[in-house]
C-alpha atoms as a PDB file:
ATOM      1  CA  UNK A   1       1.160 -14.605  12.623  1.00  0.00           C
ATOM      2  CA  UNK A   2       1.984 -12.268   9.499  1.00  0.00           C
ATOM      3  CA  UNK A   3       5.792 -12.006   8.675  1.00  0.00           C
ATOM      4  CA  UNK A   4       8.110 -10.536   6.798  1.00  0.00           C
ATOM      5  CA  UNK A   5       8.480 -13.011   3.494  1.00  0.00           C
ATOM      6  CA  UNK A   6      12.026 -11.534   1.861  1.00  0.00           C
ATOM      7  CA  UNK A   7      14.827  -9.406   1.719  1.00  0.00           C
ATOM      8  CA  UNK A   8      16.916  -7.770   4.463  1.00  0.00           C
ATOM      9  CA  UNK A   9      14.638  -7.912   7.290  1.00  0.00           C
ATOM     10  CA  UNK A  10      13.045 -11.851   5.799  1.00  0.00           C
ATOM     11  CA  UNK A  11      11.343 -14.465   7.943  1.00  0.00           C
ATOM     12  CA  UNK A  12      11.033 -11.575  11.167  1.00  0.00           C
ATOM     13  CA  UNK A  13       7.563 -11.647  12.376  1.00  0.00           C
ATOM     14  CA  UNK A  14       5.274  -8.808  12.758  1.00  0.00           C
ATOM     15  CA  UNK A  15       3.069  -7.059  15.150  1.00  0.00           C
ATOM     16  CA  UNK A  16      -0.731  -7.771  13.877  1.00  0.00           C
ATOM     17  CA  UNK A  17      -3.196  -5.178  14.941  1.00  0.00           C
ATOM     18  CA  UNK A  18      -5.734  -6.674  17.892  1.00  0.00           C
ATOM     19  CA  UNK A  19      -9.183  -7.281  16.800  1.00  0.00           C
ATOM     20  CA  UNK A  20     -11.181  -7.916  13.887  1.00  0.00           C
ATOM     21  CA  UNK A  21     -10.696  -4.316  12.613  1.00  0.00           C
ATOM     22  CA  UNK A  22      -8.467  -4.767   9.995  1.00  0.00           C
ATOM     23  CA  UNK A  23      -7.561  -7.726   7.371  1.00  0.00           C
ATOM     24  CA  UNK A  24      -3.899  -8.775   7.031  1.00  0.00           C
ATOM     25  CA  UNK A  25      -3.181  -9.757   3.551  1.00  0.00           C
ATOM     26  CA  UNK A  26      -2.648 -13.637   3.737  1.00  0.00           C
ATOM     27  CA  UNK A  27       1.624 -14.783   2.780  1.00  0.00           C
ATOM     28  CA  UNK A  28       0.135 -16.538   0.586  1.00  0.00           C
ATOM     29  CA  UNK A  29      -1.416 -13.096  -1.281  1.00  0.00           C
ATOM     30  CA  UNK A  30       1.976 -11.417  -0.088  1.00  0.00           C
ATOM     31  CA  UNK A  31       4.212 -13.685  -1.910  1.00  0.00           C
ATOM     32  CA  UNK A  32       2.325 -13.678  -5.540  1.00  0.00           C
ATOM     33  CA  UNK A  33       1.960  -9.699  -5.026  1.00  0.00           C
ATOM     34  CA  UNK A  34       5.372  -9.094  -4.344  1.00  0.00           C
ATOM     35  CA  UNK A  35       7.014 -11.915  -6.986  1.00  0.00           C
ATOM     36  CA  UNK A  36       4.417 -10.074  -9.530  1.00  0.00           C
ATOM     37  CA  UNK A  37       5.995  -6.946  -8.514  1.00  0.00           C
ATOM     38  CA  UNK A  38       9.403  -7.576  -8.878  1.00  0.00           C
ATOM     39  CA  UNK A  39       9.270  -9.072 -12.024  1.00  0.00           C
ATOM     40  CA  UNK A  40       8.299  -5.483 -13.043  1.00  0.00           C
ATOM     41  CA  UNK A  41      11.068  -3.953 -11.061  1.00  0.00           C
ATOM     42  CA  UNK A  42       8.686  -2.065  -9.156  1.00  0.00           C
ATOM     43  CA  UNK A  43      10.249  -2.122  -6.005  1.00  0.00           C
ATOM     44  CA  UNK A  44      13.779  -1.604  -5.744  1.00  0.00           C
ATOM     45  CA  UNK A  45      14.453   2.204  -5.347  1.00  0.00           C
ATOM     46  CA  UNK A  46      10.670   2.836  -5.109  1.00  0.00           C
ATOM     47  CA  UNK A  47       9.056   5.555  -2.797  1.00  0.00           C
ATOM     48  CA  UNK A  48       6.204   3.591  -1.535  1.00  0.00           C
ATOM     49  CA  UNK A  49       2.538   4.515   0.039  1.00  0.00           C
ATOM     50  CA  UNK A  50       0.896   2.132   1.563  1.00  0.00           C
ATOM     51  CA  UNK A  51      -2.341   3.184   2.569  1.00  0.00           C
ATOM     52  CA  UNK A  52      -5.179   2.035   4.916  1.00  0.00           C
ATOM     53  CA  UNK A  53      -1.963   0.117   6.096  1.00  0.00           C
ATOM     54  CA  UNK A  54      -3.594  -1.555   9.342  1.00  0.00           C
ATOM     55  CA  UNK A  55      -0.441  -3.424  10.200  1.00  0.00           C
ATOM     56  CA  UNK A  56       1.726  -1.803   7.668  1.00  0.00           C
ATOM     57  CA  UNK A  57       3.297  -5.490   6.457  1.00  0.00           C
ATOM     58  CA  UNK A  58       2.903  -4.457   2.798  1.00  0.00           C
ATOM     59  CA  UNK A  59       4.861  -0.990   3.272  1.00  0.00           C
ATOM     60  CA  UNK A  60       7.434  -2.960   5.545  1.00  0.00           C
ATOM     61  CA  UNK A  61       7.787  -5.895   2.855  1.00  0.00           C
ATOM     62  CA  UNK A  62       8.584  -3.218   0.726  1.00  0.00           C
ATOM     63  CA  UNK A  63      11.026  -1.574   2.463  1.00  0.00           C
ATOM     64  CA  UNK A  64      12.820  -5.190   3.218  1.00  0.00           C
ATOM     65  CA  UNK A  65      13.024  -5.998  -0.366  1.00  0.00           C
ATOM     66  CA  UNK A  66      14.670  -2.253  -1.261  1.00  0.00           C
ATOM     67  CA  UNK A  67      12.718   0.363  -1.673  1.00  0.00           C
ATOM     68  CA  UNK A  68      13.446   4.048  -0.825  1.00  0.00           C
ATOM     69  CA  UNK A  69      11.238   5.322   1.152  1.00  0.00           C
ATOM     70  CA  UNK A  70       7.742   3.764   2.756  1.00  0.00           C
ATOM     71  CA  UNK A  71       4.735   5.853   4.370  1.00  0.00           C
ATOM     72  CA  UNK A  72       1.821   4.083   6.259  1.00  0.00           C
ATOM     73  CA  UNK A  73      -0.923   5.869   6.641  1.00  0.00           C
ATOM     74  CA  UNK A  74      -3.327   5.060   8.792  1.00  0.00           C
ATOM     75  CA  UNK A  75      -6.446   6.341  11.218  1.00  0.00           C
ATOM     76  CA  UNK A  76      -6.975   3.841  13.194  1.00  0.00           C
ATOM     77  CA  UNK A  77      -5.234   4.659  16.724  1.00  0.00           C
ATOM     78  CA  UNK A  78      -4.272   0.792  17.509  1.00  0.00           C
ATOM     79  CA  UNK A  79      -3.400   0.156  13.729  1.00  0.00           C
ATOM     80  CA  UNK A  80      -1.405   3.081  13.325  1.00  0.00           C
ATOM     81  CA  UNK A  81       0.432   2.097  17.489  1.00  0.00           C
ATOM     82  CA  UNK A  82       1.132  -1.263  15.502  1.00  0.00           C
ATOM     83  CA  UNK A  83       2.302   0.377  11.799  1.00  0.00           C
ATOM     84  CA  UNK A  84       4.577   2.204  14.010  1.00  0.00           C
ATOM     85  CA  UNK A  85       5.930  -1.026  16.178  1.00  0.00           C
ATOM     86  CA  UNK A  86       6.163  -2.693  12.842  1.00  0.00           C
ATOM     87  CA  UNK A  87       8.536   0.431  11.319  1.00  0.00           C
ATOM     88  CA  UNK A  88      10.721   0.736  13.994  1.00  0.00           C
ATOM     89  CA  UNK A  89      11.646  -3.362  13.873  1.00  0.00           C
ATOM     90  CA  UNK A  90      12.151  -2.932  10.319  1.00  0.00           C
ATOM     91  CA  UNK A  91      13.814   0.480  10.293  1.00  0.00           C
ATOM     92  CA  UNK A  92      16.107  -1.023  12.969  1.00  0.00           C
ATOM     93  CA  UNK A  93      17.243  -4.282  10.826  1.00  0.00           C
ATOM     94  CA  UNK A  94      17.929  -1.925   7.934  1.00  0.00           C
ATOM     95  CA  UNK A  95      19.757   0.807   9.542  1.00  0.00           C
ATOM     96  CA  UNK A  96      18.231   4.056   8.543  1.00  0.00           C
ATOM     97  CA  UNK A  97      14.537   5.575   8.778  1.00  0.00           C
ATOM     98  CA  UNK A  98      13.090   4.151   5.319  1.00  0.00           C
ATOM     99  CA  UNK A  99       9.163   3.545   6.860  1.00  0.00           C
ATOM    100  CA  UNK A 100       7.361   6.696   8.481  1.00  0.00           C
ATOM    101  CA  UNK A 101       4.090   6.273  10.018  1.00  0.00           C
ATOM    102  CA  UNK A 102       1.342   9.163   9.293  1.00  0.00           C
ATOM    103  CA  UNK A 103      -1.633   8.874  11.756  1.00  0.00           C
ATOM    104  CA  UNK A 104      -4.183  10.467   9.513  1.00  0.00           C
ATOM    105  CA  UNK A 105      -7.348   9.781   7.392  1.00  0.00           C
ATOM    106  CA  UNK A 106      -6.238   8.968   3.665  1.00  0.00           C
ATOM    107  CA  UNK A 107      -8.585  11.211   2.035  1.00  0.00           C
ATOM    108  CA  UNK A 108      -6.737  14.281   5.068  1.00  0.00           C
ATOM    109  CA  UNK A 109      -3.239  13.419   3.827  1.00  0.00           C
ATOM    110  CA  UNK A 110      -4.223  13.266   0.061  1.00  0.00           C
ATOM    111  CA  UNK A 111      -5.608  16.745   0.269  1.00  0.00           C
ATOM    112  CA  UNK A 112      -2.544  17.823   2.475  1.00  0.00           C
ATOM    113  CA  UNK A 113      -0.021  16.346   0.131  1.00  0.00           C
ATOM    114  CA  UNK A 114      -1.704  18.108  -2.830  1.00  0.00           C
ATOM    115  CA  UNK A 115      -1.795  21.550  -1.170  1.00  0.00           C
ATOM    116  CA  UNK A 116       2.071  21.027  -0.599  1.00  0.00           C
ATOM    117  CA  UNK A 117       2.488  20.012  -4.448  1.00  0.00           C
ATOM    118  CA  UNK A 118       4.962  17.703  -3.449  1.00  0.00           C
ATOM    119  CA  UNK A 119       5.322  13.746  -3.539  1.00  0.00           C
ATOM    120  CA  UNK A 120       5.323  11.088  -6.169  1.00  0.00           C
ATOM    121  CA  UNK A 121       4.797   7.833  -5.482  1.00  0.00           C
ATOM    122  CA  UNK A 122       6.124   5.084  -7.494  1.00  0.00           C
ATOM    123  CA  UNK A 123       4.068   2.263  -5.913  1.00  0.00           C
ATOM    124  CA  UNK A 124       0.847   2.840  -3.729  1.00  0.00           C
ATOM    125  CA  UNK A 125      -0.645  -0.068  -2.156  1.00  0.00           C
ATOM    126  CA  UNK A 126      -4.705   0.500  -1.180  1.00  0.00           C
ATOM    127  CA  UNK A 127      -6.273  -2.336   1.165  1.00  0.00           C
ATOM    128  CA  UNK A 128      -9.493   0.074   2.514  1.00  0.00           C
ATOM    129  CA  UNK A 129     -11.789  -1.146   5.032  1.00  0.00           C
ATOM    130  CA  UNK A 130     -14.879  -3.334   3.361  1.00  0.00           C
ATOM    131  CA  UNK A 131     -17.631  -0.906   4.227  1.00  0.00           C
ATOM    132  CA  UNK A 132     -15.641   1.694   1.962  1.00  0.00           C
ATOM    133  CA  UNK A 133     -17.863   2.173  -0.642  1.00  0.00           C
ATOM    134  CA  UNK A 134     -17.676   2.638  -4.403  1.00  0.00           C
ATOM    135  CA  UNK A 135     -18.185   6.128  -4.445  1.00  0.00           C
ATOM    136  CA  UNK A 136     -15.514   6.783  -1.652  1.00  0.00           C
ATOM    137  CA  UNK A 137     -13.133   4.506  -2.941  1.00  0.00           C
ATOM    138  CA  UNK A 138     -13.184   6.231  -6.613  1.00  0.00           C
ATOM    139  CA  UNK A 139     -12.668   9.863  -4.291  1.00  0.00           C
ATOM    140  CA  UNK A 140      -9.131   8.563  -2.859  1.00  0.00           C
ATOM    141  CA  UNK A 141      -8.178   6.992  -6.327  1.00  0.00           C
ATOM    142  CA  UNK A 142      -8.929  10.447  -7.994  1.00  0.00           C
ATOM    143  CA  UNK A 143      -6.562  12.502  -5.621  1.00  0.00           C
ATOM    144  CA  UNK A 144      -4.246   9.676  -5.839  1.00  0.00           C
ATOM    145  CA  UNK A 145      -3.663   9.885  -9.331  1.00  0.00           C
ATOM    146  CA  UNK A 146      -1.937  13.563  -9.861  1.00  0.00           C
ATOM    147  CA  UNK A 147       0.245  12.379  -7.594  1.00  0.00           C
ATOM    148  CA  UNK A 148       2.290   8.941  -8.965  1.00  0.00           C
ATOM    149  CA  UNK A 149       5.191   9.097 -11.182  1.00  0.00           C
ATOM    150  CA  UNK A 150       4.911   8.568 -14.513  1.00  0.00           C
ATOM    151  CA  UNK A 151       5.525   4.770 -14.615  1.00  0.00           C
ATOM    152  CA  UNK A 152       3.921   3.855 -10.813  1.00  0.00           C
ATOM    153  CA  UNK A 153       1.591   0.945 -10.240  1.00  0.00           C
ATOM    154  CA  UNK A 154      -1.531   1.193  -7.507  1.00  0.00           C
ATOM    155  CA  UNK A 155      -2.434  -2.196  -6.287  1.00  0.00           C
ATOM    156  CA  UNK A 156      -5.965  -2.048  -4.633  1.00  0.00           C
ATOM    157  CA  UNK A 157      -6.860  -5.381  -2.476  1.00  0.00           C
ATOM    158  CA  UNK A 158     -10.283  -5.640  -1.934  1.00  0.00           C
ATOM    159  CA  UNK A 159     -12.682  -8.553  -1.395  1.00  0.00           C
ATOM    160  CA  UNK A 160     -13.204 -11.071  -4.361  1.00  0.00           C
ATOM    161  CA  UNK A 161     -17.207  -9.972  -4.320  1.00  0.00           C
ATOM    162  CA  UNK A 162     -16.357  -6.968  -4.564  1.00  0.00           C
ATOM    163  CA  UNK A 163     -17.066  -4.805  -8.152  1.00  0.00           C
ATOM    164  CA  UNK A 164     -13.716  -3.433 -10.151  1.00  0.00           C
ATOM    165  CA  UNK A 165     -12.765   0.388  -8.550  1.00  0.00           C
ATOM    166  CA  UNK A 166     -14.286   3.572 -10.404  1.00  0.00           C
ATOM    167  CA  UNK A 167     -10.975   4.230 -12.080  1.00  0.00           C
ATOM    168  CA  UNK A 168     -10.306   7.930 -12.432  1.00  0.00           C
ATOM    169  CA  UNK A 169      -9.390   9.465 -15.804  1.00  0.00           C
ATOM    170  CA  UNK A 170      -5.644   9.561 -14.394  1.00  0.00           C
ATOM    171  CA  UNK A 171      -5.755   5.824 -13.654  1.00  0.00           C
ATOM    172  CA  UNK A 172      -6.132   2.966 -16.267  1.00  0.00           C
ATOM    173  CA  UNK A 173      -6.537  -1.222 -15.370  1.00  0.00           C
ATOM    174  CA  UNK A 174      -3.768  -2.823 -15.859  1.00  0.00           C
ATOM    175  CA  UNK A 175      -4.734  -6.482 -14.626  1.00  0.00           C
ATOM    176  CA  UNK A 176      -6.319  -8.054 -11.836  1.00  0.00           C
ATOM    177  CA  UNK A 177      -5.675 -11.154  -9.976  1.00  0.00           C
ATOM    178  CA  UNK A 178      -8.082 -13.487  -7.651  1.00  0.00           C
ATOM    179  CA  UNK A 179      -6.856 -15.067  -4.638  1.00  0.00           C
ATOM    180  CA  UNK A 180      -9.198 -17.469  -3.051  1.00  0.00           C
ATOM    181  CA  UNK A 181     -11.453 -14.396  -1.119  1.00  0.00           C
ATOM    182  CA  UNK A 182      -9.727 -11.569  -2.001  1.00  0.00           C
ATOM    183  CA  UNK A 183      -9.082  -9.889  -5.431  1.00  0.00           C
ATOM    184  CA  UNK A 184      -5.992  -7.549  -6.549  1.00  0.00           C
ATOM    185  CA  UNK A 185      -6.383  -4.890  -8.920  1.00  0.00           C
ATOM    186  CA  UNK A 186      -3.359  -3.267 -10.488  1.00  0.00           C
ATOM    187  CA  UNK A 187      -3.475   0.452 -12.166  1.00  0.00           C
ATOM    188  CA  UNK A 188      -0.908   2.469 -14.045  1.00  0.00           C
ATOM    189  CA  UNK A 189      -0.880   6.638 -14.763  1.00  0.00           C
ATOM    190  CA  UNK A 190      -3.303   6.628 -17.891  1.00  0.00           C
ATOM    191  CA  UNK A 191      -1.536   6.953 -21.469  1.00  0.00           C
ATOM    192  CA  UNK A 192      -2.630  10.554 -21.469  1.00  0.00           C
ATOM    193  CA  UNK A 193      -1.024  11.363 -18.473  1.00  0.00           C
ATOM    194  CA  UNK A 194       2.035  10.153 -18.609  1.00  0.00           C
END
């Protein structure tokens, strides 16, 4: 059973998604990711996306541990059922509507969120299906990028066999991390864009 690790809503457990659909990120993943994140103050204050969010427990963690504001987006009708579930327990312990669940296809609300011109994202947290491929992958990182502040981190999770993301021009590597089976790439707004 996935949980909430820290902060105002720590130790509550969460709804997991039914099925072998999604992939929760272990505690074990959740714990390093979010220590590593912390120490650079990148979640306190933060307007956080969390997309692909199956269960949402990265967005929520976020929102436990401080940060301003927290979309899940999701596509999946039983994920996004659960994201919701998950956002209303943690909304609930914190007092005020900090996660909002989006039912929609990333690549839909990327193009919908660039129309508007609106939205910066300080931290963006990508966990996409396996089957996503390269190519597909590389497309969501490339509308992604125009729209992160100037000093955001993206954290793609993705399997440890899998090859390092496409990066955009707007993106660059700033490390990456293996966990047992699964690998975490962190990216920053390119020098050029800042």
């Amino acid at each position: 059973m996935s949980r909430i690790v820290a902060g105002a809503a720590g130790g509550m457990p969460l709804v997991s998604v039914p099925g072998e659909g999604t992939r929760p990120t272990t505690d074990r993943v959740k714990e390093a990711l979010f220590s590593r994140l912390e120490s650079l103050n990148m979640i306190a204050d933060a307007r956080v996306l969390d997309l692909y969010a199956g269960s949402g427990s990265l967005g929520v963690e976020s929102a436990s541990r401080g940060a301003k504001s927290v979309e899940l987006i999701e596509f999946n009708e039983k994920a996004a059922a659960v994201c919701q579930r998950n956002a209303e327990l943690v909304n609930k312990v914190l007092g005020t509507k900090v996660v909002k669940v989006q039912r929609s296809k990333v690549e839909s609300f990327l193009a919908r969120v660039a129309e508007a011109g609106v939205d910066h994202w300080d931290l963006v947290f990508m966990d996409p299906p396996y089957p996503l491929t390269q190519e597909e992958l590389a497309l969501v990182l490339e509308l992604l990028g125009p729209r992160l502040s100037p000093y955001a981190v993206v954290v793609v999770e993705r399997s440890a066999r899998t090859p390092e993301p496409d990066w955009p021009a707007s993106l660059e590597l700033l490390s990456e991390k293996k966990y047992g089976e699964t690998r975490l790439w962190f990216a920053e707004p390119a020098a050029s864009e800042n």
